[in-house]
N, C-alpha and C. Protein backbone atom coordinates (compact mmCIF):
# COMPACT_ATOMS: atom_id res chain seq x y z
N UNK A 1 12.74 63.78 31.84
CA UNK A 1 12.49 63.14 33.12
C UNK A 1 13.65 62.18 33.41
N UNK A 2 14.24 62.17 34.59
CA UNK A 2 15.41 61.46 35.14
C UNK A 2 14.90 59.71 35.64
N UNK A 3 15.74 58.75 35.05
CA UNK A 3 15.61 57.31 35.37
C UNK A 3 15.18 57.20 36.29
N UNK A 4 14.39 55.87 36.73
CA UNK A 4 13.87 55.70 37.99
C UNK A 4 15.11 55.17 38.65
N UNK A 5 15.12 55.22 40.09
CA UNK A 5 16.23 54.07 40.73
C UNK A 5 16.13 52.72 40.94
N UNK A 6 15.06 52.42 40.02
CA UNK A 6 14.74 51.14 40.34
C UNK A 6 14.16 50.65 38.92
N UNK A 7 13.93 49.27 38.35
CA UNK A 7 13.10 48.84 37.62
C UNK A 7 11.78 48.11 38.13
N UNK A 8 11.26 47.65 36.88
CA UNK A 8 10.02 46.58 37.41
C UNK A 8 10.77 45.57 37.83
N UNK A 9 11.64 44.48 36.91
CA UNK A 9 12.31 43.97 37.17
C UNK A 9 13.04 43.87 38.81
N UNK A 10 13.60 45.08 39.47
CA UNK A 10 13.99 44.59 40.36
C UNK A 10 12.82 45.13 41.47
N UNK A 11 12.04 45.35 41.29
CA UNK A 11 10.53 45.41 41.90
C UNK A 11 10.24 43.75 41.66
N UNK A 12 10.42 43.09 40.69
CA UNK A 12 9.62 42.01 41.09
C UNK A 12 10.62 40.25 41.67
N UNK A 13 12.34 41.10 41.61
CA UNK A 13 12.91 39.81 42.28
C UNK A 13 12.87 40.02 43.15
N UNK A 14 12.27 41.57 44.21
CA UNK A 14 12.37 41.38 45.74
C UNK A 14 10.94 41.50 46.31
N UNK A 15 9.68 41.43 45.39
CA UNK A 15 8.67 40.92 45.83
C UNK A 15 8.37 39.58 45.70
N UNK A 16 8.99 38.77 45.03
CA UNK A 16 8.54 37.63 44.45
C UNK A 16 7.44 37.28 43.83
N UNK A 17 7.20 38.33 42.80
CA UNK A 17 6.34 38.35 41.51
C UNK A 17 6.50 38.52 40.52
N UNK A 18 5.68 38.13 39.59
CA UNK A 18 6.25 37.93 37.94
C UNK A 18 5.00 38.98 37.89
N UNK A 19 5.25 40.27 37.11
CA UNK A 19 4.54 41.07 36.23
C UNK A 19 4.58 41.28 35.06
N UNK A 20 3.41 40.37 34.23
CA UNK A 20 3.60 40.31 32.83
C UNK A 20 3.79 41.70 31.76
N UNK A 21 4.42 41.75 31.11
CA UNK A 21 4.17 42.85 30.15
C UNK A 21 2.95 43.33 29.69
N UNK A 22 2.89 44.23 29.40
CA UNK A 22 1.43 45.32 28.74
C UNK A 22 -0.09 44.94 30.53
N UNK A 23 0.41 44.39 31.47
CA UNK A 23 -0.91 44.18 32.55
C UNK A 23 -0.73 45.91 32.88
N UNK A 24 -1.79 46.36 33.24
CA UNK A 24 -1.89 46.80 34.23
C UNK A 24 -1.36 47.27 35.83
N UNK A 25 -0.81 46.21 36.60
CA UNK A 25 -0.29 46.31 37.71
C UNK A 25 1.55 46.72 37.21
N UNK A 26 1.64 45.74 35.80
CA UNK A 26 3.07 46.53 36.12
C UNK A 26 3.78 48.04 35.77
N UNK A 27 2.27 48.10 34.56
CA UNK A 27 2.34 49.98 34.61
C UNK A 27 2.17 50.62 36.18
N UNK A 28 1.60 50.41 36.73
CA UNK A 28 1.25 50.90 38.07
C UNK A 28 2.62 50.73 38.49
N UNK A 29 3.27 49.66 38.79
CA UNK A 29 4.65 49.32 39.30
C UNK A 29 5.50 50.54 38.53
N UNK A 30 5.53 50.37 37.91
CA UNK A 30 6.41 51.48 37.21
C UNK A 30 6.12 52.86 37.37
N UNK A 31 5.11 52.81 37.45
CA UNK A 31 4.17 54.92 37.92
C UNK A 31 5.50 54.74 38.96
N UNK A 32 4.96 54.02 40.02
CA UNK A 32 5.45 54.35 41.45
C UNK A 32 6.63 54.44 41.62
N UNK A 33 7.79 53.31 40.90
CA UNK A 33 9.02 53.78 41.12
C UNK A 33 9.49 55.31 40.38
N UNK A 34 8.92 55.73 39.50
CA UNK A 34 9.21 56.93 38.86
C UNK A 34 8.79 57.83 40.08
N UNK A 35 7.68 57.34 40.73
CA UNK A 35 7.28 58.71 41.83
C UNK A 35 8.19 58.50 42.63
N UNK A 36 8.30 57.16 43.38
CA UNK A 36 9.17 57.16 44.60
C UNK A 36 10.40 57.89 43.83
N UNK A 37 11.18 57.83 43.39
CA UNK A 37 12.39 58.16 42.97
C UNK A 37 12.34 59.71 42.61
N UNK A 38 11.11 59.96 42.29
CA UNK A 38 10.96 61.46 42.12
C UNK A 38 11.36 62.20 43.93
N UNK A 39 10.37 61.57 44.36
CA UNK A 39 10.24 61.49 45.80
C UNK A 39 11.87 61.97 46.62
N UNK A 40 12.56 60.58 46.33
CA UNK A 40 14.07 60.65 47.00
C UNK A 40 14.92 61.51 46.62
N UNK A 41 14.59 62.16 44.78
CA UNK A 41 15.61 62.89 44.75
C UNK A 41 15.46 64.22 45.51
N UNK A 42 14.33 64.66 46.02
CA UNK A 42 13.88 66.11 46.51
C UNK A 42 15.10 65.20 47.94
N UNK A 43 15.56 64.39 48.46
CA UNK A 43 16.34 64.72 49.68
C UNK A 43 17.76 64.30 49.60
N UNK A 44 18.35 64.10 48.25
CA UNK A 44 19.37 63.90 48.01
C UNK A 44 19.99 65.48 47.87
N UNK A 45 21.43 65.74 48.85
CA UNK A 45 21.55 66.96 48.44
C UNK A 45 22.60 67.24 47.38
N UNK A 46 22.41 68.34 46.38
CA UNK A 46 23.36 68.97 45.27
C UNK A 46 24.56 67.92 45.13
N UNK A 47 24.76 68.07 44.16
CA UNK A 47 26.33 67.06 44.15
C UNK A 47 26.85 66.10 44.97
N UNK A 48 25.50 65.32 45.34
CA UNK A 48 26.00 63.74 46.00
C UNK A 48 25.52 62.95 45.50
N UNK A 49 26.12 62.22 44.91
CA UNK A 49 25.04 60.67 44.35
C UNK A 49 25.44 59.27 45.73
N UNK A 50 24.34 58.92 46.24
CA UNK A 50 24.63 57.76 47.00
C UNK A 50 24.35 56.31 45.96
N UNK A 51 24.70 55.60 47.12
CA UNK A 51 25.24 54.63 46.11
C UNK A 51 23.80 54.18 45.55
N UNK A 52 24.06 53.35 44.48
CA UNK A 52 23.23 52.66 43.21
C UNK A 52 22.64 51.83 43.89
N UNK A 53 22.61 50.83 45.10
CA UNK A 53 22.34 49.77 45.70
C UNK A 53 21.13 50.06 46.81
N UNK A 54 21.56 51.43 47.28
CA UNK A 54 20.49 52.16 48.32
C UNK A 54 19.73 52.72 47.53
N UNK A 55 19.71 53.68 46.95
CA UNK A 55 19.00 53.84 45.96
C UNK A 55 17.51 52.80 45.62
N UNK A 56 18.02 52.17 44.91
CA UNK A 56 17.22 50.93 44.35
C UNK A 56 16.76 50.22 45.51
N UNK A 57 16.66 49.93 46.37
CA UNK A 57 16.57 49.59 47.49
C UNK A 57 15.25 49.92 48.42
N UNK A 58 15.45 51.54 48.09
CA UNK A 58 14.80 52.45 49.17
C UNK A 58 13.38 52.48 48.31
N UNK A 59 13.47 52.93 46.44
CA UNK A 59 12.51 52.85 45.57
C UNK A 59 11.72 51.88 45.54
N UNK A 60 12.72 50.56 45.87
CA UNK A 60 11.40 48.97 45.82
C UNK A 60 10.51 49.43 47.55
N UNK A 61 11.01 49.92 48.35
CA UNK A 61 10.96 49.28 49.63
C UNK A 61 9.63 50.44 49.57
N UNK A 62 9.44 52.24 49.08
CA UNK A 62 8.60 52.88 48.91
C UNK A 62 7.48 52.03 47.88
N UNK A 63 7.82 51.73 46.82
CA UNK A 63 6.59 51.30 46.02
C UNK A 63 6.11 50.02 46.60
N UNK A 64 6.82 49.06 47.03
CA UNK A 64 6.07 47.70 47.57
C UNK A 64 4.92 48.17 48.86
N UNK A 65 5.29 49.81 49.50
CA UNK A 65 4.62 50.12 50.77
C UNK A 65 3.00 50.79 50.17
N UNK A 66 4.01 51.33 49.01
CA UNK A 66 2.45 51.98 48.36
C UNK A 66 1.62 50.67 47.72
N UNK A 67 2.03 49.39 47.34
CA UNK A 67 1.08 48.38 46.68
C UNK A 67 0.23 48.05 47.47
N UNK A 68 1.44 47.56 48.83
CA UNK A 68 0.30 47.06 49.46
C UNK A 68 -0.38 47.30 50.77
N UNK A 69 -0.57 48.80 50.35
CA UNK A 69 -1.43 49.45 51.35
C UNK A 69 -1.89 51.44 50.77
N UNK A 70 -1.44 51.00 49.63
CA UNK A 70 -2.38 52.45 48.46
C UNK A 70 -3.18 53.15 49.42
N UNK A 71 -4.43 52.88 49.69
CA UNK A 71 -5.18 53.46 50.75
C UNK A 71 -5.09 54.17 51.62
N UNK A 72 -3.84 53.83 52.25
CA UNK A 72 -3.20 54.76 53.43
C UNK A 72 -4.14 54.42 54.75
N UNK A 73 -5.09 53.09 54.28
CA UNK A 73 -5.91 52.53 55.54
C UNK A 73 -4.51 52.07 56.92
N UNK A 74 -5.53 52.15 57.92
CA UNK A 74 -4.67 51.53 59.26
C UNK A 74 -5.01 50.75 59.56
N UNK A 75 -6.51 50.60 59.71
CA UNK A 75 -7.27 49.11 59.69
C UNK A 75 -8.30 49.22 58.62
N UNK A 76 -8.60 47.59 58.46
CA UNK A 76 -10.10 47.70 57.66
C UNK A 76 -10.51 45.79 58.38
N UNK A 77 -11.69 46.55 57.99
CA UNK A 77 -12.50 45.14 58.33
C UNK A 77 -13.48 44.45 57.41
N UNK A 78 -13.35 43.33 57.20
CA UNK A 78 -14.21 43.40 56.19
C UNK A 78 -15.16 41.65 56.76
N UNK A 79 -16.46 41.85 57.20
CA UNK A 79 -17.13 40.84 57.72
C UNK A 79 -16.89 40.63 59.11
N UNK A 80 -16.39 39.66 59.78
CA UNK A 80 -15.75 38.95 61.20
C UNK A 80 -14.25 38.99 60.88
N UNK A 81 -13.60 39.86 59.42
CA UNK A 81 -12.16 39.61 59.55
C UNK A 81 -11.84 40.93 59.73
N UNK A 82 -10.65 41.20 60.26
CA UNK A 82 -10.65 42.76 60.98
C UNK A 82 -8.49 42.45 60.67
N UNK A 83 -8.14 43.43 60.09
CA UNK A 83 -6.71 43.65 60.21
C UNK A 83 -6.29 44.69 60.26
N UNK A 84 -4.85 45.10 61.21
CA UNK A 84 -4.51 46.03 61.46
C UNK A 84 -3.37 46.57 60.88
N UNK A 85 -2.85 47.52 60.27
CA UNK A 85 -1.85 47.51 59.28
C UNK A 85 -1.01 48.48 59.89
N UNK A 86 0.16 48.43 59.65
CA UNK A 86 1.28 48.80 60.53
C UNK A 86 1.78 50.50 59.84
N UNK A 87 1.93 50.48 58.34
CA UNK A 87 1.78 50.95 57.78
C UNK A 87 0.99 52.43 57.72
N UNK A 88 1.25 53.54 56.92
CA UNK A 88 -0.03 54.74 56.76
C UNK A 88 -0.10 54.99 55.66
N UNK A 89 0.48 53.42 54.62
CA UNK A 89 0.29 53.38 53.18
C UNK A 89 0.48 54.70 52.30
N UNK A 90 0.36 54.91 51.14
CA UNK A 90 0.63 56.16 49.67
C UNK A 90 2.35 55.89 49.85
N UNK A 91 2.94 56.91 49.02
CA UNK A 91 4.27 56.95 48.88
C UNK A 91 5.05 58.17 49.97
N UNK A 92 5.83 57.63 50.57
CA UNK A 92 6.68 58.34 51.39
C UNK A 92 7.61 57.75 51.90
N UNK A 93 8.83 58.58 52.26
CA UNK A 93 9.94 57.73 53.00
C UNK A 93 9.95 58.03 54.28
N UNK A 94 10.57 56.87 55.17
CA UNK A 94 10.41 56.88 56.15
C UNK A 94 12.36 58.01 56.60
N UNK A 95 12.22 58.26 57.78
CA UNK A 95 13.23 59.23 58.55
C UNK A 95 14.68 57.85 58.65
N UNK A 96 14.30 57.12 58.43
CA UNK A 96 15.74 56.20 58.25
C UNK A 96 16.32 55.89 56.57
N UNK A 97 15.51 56.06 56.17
CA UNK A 97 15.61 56.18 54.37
C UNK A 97 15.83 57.50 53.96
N UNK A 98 15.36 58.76 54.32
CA UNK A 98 15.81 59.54 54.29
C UNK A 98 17.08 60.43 54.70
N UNK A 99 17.79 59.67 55.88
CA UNK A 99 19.18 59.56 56.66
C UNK A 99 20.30 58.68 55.47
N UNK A 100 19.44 57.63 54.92
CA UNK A 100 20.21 57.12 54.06
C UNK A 100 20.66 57.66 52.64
N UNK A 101 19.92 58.66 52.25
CA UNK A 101 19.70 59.01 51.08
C UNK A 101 21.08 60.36 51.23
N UNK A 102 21.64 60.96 52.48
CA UNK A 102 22.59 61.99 53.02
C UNK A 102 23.74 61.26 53.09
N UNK A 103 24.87 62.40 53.09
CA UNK A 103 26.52 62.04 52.90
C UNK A 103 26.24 61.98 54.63
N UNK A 104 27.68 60.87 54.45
CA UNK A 104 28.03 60.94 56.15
C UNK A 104 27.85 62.69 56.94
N UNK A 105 28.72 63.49 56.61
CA UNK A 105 28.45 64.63 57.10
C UNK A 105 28.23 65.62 56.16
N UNK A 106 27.11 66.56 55.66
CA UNK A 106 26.63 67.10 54.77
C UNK A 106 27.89 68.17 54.53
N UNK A 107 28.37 68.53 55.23
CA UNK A 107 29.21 70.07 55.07
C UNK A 107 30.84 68.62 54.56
N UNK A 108 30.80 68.11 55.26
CA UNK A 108 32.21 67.57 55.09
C UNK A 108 32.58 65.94 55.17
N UNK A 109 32.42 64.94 54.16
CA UNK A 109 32.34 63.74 54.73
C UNK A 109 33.76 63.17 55.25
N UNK A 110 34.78 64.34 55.63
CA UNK A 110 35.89 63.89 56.20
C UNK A 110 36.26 64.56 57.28
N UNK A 111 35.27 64.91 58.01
CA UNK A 111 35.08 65.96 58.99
C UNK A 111 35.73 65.46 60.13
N UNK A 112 35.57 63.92 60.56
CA UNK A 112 36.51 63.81 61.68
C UNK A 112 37.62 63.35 61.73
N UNK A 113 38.45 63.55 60.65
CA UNK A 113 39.22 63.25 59.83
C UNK A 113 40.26 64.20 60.73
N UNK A 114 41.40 63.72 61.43
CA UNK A 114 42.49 63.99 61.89
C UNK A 114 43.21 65.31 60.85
N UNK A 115 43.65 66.11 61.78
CA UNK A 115 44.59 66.85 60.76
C UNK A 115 45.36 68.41 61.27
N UNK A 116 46.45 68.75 60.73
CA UNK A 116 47.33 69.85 61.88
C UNK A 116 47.03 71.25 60.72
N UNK A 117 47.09 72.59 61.63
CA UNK A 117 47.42 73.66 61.62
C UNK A 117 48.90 74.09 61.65
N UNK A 118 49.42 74.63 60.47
CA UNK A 118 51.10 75.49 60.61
C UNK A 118 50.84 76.66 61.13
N UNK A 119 51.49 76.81 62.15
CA UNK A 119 51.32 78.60 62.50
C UNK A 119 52.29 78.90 61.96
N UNK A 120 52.82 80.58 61.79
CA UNK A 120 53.05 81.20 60.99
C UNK A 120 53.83 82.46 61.73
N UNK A 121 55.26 82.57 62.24
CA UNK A 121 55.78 83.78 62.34
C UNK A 121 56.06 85.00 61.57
N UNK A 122 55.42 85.97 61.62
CA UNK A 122 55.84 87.11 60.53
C UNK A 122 56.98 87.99 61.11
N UNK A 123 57.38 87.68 61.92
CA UNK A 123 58.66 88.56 62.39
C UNK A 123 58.84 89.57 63.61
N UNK A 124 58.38 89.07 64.59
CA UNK A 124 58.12 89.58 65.47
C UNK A 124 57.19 90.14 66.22
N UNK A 125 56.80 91.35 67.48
CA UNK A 125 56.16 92.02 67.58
C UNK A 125 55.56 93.00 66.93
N UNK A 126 54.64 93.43 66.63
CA UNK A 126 54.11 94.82 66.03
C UNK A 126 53.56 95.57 67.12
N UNK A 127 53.40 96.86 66.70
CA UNK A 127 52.77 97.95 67.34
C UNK A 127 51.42 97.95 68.03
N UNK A 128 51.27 98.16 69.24
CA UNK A 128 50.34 97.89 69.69
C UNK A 128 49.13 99.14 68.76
N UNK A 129 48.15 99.09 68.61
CA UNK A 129 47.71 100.24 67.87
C UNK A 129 46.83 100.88 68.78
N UNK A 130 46.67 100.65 70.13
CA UNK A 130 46.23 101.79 71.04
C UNK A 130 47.51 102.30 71.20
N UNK A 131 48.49 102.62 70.92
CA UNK A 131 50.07 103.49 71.07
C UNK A 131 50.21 103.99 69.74
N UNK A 132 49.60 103.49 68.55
CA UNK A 132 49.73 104.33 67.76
C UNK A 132 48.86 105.09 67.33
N UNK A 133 48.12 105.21 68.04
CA UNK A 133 46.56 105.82 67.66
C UNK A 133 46.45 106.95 68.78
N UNK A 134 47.32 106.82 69.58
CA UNK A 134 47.55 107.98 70.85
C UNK A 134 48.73 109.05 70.34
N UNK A 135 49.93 108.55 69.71
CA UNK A 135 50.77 109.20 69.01
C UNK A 135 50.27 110.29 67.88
N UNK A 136 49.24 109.11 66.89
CA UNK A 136 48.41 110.42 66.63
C UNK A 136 47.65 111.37 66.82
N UNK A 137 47.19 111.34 67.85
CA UNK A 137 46.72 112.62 68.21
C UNK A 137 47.53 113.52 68.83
């Protein structure tokens, strides 16, 4: 199984939580970056690695979405308190994280990249070959 792109560790300097060793929540923390990252590599294509920074980035930003909103609730209410969540919670990336996870241009990341054609004289005219194809017959 391939590294996650992320740790607990940097799961918990950009949530601003301390997850003690052997709890519970930070095994969970850790499931998820292994999934999210499972996740991103299905849209990374063949022989591109993006950078280490997005990466890690995209893994906290999927698992912090799955913590805190697992459920995949949109609203819940609970008594006279009623909240609406922006979110459609579980693990998934969103269409701008997934843009991020692609080379500038998939076929060519130097595609608009200036550049000349040599043409090529071979020595003149040649034979038209409707004239030589009439000759033969």
């Amino acid at each position: 199984m391939a590294a996650a792109f992320a740790t607990v560790e940097d799961y918990e300097a950009r949530a601003a939580v301390t997850l003690p060793e052997g709890s519970p929540r930070r095994a969970q923390v850790e499931a998820y970056l292994d999934d999210a990252s499972a996740l991103m590599r299905r849209h990374i294509p063949t022989g591109y690695t993006p950078a280490p920074e997005t990466t890690r980035a995209i893994a906290v930003a999927i698992t912090r979405r799955a913590i805190a909103n697992g459920g995949g609730y949109r609203q819940r209410t609970i008594g006279q308190y009623s909240e609406t969540l922006g979110e459609n919670g579980g693990l998934y990336l969103t269409d701008d994280e997934i843009e991020q996870l692609q080379p500038e241009d998939e076929t060519d990341p130097d595609a608009d990249a200036a550049y000349s054609v040599m043409l090529i004289d071979h020595g003149g005219w040649r034979d038209d070959p409707a004239d030589v194809c009439r000759r033969l017959l």
